[in-house]
PDB file of N, CA and C in Angstrom:
ATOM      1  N   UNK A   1       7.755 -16.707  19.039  1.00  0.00           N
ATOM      2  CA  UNK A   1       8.894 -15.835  18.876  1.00  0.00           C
ATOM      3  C   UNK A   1       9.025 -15.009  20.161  1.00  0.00           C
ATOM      4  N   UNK A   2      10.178 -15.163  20.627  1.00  0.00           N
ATOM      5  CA  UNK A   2      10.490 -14.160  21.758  1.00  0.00           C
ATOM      6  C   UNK A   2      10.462 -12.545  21.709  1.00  0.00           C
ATOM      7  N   UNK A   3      10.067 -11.845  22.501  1.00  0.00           N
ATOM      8  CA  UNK A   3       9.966 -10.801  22.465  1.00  0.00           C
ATOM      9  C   UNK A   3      11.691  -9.649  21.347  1.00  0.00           C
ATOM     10  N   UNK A   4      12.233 -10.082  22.203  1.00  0.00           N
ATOM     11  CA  UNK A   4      13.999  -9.390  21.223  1.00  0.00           C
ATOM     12  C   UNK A   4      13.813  -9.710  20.017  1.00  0.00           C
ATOM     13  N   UNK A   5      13.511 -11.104  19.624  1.00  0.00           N
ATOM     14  CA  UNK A   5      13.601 -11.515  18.061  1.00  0.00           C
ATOM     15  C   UNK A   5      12.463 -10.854  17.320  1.00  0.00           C
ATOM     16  N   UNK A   6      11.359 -10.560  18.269  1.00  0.00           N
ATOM     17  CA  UNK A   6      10.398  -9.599  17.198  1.00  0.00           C
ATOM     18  C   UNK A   6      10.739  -8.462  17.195  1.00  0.00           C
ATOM     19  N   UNK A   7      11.532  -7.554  18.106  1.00  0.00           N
ATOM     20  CA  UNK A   7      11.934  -6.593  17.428  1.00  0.00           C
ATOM     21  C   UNK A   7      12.828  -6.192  16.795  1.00  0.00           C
ATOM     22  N   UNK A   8      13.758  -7.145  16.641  1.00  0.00           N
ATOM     23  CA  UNK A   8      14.809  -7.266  16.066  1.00  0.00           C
ATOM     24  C   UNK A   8      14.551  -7.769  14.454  1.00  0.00           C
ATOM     25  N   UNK A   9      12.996  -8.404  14.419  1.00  0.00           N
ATOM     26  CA  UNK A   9      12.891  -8.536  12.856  1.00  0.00           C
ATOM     27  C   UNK A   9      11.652  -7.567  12.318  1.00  0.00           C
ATOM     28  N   UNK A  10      11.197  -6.877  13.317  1.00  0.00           N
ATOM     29  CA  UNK A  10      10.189  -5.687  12.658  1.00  0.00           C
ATOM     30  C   UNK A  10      10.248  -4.431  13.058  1.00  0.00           C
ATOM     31  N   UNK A  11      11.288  -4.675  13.526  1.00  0.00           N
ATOM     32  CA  UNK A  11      11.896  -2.988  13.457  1.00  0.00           C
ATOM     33  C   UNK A  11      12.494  -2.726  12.379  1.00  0.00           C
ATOM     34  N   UNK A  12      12.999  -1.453  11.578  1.00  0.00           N
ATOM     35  CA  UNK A  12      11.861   0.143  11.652  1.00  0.00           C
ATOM     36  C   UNK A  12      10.963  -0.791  11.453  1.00  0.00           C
ATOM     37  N   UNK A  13       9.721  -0.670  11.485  1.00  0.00           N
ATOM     38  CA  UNK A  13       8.501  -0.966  10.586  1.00  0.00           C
ATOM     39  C   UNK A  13       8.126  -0.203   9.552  1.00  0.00           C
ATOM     40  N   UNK A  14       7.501  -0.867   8.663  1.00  0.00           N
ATOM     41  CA  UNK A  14       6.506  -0.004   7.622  1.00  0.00           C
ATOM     42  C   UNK A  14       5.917   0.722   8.199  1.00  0.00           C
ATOM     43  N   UNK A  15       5.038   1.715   7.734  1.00  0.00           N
ATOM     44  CA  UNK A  15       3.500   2.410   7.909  1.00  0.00           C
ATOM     45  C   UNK A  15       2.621   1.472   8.076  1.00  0.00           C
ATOM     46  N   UNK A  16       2.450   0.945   6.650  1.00  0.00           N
ATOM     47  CA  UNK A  16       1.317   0.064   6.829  1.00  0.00           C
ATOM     48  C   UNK A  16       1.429  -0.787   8.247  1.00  0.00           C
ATOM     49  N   UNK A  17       2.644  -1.598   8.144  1.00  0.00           N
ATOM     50  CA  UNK A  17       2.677  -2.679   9.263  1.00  0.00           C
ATOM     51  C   UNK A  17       2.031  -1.802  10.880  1.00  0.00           C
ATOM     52  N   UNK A  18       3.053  -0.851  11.175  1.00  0.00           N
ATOM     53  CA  UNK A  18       2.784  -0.062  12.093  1.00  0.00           C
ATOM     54  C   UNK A  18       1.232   0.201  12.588  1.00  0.00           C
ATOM     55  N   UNK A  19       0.606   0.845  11.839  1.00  0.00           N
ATOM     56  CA  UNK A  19      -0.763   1.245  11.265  1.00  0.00           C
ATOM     57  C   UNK A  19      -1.819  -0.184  11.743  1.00  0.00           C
ATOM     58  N   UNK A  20      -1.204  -1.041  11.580  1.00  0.00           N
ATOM     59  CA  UNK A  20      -2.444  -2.192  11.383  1.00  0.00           C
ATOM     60  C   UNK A  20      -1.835  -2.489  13.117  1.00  0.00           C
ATOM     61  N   UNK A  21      -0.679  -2.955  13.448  1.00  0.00           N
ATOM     62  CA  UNK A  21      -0.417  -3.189  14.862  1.00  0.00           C
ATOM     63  C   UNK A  21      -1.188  -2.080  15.786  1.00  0.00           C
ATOM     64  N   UNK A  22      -0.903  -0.729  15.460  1.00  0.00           N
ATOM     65  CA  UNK A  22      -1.829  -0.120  16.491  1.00  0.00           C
ATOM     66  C   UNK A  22      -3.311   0.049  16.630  1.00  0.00           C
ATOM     67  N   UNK A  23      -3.807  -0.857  15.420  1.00  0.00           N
ATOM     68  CA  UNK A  23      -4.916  -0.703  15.388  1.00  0.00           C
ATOM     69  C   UNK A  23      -6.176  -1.909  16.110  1.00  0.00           C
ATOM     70  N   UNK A  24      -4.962  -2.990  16.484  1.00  0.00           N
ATOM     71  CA  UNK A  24      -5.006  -4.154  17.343  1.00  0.00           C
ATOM     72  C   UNK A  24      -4.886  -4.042  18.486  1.00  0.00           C
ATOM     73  N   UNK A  25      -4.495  -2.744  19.424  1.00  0.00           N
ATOM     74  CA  UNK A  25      -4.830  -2.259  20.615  1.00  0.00           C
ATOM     75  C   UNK A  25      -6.284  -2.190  20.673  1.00  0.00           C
ATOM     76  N   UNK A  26      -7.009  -2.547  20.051  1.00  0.00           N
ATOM     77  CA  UNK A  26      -8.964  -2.931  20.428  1.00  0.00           C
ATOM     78  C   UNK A  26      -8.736  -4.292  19.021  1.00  0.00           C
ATOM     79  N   UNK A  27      -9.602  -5.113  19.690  1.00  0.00           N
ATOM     80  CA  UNK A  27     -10.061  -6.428  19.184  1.00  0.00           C
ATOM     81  C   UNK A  27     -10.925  -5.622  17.430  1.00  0.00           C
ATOM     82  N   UNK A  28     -10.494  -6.174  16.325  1.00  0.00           N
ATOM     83  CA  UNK A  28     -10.605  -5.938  15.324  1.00  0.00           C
ATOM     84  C   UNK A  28     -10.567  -7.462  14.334  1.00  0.00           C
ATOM     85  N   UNK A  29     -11.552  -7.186  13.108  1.00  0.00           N
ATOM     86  CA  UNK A  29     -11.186  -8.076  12.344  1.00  0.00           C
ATOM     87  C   UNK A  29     -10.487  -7.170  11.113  1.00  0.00           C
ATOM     88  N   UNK A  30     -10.427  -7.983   9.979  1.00  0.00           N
ATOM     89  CA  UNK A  30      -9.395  -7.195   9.116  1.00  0.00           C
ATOM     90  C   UNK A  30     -10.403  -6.338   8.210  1.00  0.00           C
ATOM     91  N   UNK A  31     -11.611  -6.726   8.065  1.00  0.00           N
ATOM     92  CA  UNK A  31     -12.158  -5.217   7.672  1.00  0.00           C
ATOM     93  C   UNK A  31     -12.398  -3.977   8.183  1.00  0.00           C
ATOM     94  N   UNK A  32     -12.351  -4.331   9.577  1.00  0.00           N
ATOM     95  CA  UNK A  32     -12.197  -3.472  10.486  1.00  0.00           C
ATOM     96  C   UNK A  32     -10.760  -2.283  10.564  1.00  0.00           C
ATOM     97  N   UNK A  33      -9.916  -3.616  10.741  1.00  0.00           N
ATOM     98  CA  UNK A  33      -8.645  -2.904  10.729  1.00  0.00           C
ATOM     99  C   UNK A  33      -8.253  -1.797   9.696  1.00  0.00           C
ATOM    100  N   UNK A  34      -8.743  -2.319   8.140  1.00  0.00           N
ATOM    101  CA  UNK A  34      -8.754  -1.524   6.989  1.00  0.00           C
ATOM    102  C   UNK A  34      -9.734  -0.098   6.771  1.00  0.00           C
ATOM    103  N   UNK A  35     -10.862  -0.159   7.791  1.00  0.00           N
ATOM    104  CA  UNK A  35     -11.757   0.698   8.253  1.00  0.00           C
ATOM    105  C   UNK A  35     -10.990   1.804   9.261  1.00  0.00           C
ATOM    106  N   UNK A  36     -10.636   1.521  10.141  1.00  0.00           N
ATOM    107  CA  UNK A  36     -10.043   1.870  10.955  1.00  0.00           C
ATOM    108  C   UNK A  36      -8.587   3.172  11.080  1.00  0.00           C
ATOM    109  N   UNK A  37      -7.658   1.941  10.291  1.00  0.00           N
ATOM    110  CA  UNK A  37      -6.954   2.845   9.813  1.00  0.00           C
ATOM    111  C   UNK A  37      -6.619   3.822   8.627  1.00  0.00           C
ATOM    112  N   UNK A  38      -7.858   3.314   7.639  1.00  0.00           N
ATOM    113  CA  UNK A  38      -8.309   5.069   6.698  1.00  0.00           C
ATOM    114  C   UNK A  38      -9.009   5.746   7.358  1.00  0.00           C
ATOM    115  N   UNK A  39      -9.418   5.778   8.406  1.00  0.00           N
ATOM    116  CA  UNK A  39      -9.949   6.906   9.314  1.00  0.00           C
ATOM    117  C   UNK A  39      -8.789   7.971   9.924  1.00  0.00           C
ATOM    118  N   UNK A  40      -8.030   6.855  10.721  1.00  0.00           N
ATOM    119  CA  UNK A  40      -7.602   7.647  11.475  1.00  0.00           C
ATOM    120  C   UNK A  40      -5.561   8.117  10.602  1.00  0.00           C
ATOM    121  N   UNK A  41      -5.729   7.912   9.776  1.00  0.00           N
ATOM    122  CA  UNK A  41      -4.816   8.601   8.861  1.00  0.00           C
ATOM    123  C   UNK A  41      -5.457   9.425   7.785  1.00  0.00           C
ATOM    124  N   UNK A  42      -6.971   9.739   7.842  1.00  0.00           N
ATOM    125  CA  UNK A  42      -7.656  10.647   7.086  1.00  0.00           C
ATOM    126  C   UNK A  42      -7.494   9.883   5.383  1.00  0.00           C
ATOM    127  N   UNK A  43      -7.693   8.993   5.253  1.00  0.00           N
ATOM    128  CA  UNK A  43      -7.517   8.058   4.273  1.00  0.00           C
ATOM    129  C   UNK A  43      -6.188   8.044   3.578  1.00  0.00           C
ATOM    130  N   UNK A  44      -5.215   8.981   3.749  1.00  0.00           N
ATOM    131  CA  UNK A  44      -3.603   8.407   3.358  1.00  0.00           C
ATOM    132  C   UNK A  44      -3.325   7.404   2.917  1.00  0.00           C
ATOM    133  N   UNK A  45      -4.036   6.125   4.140  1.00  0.00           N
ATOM    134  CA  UNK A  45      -3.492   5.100   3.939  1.00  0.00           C
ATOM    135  C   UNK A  45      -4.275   4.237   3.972  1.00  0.00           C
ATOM    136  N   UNK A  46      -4.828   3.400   2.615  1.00  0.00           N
ATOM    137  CA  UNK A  46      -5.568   2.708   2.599  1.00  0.00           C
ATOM    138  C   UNK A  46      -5.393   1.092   2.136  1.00  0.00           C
ATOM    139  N   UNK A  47      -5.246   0.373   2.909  1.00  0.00           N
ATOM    140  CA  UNK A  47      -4.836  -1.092   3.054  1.00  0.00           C
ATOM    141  C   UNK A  47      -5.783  -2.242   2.102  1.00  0.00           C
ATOM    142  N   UNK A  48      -5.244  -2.590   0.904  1.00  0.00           N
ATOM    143  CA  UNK A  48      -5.697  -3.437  -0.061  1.00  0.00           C
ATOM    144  C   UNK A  48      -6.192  -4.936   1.418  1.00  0.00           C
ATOM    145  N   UNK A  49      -7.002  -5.361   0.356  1.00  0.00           N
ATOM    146  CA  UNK A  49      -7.260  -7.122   1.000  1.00  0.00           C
ATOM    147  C   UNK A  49      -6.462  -8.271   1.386  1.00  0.00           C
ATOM    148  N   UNK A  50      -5.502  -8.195   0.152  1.00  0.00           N
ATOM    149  CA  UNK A  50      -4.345  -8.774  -0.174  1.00  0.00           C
ATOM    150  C   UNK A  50      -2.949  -8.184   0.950  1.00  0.00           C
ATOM    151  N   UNK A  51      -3.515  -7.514   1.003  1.00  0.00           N
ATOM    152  CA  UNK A  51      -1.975  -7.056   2.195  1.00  0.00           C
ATOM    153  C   UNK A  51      -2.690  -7.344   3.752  1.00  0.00           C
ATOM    154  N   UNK A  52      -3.835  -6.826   3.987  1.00  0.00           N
ATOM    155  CA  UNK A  52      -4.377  -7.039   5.329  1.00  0.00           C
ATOM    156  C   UNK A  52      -4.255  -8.505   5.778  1.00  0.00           C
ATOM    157  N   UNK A  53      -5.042  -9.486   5.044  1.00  0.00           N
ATOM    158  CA  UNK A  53      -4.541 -11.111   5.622  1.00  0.00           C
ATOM    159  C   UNK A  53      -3.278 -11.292   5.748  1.00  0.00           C
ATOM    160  N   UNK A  54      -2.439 -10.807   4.317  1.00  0.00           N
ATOM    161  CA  UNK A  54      -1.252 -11.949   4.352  1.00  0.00           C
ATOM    162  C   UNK A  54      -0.943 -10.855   6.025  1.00  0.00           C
ATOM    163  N   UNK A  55      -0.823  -9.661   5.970  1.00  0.00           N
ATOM    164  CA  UNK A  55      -0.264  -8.962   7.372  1.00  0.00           C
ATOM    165  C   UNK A  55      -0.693  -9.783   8.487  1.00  0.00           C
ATOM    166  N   UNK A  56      -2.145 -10.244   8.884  1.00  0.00           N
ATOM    167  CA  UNK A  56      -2.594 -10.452   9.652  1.00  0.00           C
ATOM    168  C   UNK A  56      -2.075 -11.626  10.206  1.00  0.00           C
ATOM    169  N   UNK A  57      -2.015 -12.342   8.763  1.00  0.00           N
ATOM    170  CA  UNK A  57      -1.328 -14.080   9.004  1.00  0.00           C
ATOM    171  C   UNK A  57       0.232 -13.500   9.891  1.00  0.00           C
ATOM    172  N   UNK A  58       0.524 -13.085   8.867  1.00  0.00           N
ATOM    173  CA  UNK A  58       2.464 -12.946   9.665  1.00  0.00           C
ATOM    174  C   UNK A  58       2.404 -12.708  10.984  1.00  0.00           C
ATOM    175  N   UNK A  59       1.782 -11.241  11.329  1.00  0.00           N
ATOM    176  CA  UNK A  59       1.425 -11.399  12.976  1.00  0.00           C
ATOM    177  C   UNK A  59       1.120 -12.559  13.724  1.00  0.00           C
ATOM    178  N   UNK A  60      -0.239 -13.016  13.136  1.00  0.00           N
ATOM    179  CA  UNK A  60      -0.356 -14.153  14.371  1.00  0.00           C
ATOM    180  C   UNK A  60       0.746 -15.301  14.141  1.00  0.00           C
ATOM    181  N   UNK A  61       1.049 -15.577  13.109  1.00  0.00           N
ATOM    182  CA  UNK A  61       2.518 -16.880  13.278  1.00  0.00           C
ATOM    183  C   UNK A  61       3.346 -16.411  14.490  1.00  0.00           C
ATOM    184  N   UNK A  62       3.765 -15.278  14.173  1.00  0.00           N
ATOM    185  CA  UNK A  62       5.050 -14.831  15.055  1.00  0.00           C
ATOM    186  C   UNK A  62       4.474 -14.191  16.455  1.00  0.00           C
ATOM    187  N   UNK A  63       3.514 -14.256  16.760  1.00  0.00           N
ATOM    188  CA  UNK A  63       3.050 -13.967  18.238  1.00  0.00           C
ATOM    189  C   UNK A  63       2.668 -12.858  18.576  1.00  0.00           C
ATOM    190  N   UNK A  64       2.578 -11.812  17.570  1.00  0.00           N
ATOM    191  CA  UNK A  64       2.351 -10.421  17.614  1.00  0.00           C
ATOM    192  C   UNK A  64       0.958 -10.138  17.887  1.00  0.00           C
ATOM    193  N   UNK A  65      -0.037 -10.544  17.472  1.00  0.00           N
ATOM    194  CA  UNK A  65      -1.479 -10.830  17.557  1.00  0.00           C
ATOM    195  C   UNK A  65      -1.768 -11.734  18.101  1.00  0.00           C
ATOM    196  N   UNK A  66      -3.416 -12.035  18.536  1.00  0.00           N
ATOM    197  CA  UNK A  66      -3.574 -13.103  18.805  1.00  0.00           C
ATOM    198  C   UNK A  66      -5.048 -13.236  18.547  1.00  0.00           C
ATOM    199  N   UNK A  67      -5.488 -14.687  17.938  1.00  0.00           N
ATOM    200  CA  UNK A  67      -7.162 -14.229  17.851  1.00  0.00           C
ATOM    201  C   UNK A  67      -7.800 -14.370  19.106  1.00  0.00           C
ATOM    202  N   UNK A  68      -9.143 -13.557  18.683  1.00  0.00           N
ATOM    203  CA  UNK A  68      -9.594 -12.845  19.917  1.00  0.00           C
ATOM    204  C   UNK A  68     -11.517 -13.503  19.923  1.00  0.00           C
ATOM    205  N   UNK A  69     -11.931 -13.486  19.087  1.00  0.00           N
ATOM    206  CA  UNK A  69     -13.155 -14.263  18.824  1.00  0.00           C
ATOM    207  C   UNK A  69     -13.319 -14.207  17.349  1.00  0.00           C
ATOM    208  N   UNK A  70     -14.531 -15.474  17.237  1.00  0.00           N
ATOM    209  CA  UNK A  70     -15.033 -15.380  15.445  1.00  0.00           C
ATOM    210  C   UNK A  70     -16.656 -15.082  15.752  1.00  0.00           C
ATOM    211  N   UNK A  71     -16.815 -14.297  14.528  1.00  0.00           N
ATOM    212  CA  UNK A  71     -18.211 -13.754  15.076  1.00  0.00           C
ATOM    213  C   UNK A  71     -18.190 -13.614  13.351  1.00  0.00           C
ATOM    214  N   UNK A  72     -19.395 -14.443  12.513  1.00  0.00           N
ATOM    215  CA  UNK A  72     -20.343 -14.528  11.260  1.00  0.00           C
ATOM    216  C   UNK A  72     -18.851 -14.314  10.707  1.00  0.00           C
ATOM    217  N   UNK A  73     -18.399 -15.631  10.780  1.00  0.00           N
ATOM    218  CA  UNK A  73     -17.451 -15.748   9.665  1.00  0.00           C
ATOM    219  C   UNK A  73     -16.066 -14.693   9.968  1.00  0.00           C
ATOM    220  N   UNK A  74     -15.950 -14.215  10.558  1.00  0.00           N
ATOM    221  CA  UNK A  74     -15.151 -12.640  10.668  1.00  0.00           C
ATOM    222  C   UNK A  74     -14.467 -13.066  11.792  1.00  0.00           C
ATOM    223  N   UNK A  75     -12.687 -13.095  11.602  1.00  0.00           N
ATOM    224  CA  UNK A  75     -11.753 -13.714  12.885  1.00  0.00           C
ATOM    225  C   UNK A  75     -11.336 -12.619  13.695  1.00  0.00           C
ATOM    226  N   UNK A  76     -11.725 -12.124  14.160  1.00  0.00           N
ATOM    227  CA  UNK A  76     -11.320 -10.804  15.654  1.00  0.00           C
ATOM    228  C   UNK A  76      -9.950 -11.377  16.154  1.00  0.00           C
ATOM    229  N   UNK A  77      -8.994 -10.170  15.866  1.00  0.00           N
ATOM    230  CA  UNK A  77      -7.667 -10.149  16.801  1.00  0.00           C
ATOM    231  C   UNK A  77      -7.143  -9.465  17.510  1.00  0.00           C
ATOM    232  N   UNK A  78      -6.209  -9.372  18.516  1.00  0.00           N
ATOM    233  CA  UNK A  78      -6.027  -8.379  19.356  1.00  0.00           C
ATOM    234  C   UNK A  78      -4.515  -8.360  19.542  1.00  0.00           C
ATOM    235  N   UNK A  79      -3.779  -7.412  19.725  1.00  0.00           N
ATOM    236  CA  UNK A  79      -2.557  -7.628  19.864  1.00  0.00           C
ATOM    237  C   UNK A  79      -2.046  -7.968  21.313  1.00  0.00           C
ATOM    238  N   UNK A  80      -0.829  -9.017  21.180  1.00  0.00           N
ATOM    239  CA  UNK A  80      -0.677  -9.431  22.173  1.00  0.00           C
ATOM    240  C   UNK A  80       0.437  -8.727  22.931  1.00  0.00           C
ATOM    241  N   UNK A  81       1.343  -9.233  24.136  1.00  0.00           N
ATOM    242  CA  UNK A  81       2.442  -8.667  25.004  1.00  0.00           C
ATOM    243  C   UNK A  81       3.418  -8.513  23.968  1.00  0.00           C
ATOM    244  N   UNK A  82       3.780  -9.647  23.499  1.00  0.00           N
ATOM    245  CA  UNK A  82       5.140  -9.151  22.435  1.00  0.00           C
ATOM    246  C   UNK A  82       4.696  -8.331  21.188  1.00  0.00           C
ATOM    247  N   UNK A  83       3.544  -8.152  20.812  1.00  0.00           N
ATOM    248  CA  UNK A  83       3.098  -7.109  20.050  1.00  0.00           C
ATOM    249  C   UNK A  83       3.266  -6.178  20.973  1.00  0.00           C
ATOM    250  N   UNK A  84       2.746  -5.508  21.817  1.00  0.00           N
ATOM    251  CA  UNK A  84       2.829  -4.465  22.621  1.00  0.00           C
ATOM    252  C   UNK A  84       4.197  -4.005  22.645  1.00  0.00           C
ATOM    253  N   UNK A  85       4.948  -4.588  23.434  1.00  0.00           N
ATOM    254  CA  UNK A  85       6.415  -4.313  23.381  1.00  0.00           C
ATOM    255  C   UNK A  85       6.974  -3.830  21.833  1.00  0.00           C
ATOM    256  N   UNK A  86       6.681  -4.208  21.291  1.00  0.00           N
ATOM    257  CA  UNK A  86       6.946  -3.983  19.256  1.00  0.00           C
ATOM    258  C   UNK A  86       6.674  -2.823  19.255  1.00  0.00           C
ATOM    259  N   UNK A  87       5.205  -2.218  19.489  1.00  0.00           N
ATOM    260  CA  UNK A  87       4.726  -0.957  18.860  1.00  0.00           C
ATOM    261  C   UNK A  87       5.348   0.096  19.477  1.00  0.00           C
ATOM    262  N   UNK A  88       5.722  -0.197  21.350  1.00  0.00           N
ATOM    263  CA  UNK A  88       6.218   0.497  22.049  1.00  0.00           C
ATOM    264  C   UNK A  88       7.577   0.894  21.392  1.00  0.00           C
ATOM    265  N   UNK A  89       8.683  -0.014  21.528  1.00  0.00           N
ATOM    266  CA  UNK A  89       9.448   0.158  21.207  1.00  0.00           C
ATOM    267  C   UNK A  89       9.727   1.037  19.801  1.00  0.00           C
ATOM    268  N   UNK A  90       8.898   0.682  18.522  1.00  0.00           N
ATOM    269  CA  UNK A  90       8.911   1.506  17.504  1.00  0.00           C
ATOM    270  C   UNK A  90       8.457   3.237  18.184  1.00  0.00           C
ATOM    271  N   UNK A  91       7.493   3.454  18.956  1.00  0.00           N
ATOM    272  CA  UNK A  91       7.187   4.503  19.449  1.00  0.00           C
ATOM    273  C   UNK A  91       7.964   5.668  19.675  1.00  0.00           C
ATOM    274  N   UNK A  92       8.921   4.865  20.571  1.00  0.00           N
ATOM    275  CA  UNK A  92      10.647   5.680  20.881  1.00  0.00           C
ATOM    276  C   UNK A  92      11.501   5.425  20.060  1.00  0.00           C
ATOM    277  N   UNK A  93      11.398   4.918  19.037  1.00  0.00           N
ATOM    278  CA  UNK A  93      12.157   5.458  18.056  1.00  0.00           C
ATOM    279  C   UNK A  93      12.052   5.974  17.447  1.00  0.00           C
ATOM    280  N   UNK A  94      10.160   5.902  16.927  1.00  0.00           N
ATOM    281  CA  UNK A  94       9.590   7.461  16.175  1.00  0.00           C
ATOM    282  C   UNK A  94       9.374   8.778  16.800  1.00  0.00           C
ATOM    283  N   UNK A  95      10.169   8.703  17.680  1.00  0.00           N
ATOM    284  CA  UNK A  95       9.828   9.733  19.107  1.00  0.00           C
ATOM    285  C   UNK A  95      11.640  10.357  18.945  1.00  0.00           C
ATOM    286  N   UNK A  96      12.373   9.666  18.942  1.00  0.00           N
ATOM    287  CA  UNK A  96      13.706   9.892  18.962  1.00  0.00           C
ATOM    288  C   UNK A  96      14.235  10.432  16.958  1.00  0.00           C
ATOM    289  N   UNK A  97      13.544  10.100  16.081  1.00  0.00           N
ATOM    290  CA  UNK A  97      13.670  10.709  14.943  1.00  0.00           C
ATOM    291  C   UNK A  97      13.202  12.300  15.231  1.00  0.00           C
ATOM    292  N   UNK A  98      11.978  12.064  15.190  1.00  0.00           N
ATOM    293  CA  UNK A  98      11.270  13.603  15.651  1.00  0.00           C
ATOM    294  C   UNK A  98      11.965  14.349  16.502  1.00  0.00           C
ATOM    295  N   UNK A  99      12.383  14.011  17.312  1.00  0.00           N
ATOM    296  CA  UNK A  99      13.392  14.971  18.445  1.00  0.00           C
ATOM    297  C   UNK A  99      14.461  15.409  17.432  1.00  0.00           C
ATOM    298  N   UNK A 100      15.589  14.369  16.843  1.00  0.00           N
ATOM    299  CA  UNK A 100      16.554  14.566  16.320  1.00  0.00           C
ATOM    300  C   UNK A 100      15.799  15.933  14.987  1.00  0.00           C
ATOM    301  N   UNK A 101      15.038  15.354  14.562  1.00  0.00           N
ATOM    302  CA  UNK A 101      14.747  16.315  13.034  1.00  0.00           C
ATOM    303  C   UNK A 101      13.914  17.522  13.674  1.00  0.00           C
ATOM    304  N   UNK A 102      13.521  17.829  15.057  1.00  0.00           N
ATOM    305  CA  UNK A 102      13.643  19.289  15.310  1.00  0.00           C
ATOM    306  C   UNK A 102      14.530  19.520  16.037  1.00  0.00           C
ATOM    307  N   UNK A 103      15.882  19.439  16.173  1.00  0.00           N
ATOM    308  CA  UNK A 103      17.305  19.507  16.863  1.00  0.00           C
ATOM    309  C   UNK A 103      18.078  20.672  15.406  1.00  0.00           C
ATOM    310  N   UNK A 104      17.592  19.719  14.445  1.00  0.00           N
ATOM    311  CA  UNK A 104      18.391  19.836  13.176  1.00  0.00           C
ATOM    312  C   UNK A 104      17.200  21.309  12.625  1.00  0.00           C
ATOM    313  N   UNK A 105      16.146  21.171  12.923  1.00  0.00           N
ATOM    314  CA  UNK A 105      15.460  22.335  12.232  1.00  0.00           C
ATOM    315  C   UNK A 105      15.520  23.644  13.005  1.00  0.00           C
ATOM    316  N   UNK A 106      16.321  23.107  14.237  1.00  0.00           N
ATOM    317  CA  UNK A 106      16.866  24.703  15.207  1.00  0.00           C
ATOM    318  C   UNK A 106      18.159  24.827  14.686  1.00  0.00           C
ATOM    319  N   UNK A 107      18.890  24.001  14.145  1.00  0.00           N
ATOM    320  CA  UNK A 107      19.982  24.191  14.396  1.00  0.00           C
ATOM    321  C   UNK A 107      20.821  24.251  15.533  1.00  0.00           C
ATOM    322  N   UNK A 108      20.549  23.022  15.998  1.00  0.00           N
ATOM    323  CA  UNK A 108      21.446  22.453  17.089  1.00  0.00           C
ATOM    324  C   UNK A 108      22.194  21.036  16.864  1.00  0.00           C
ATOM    325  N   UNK A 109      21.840  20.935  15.828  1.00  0.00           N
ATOM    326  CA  UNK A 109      22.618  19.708  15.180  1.00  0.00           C
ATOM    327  C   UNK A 109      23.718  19.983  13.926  1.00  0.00           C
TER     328      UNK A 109
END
């Protein structure tokens, strides 16, 4: 999948989705990933089994990930360029909400 067409089909993103892509900026397997990101959302958000593969699968089909090594059974992935570009891009747009919704909480909107 070309870079436009992935963001053009995972933009906004979920949380979850979001959450697990940035958590593929370091080589991770999916228990990891599920480790990972109840940490660093202070457990908010805690990612069933059943959602982490099928997530993991969709990424790597569409080019977003990529595996990275297998080590005791356990598939390590890492996100790739058109992943990168994805998270970025969501970035400035979660960057451009936040601006807008303290525009509106001064009352300048």
């Amino acid at each position: 999948m070309d870079t436009q067409k992935a963001i053009y089909r995972y933009l906004p993103m979920t949380e979850t989705m979001y959450y697990i892509l940035l958590s593929l900026t370091e080589p991770r397997h999916g228990y990891g990933v599920i480790l990972y990101v109840e940490k660093i959302t202070n457990g908010r958000i805690r990612i069933g089994a059943g959602t982490i593969y099928t997530s993991l699968s969709r990424l790597e089909k569409d080019g977003l990930i990529k595996p990275y090594a297998e080590e005791d059974r356990r598939k390590f992935f890492a996100i790739s360029e058109i992943g990168l570009a994805v998270i970025k891009t969501e970035i400035s747009r979660l960057k451009e909400l936040y601006e807008n919704g303290k525009k509106f909480e001064e009352g300048s909107i």
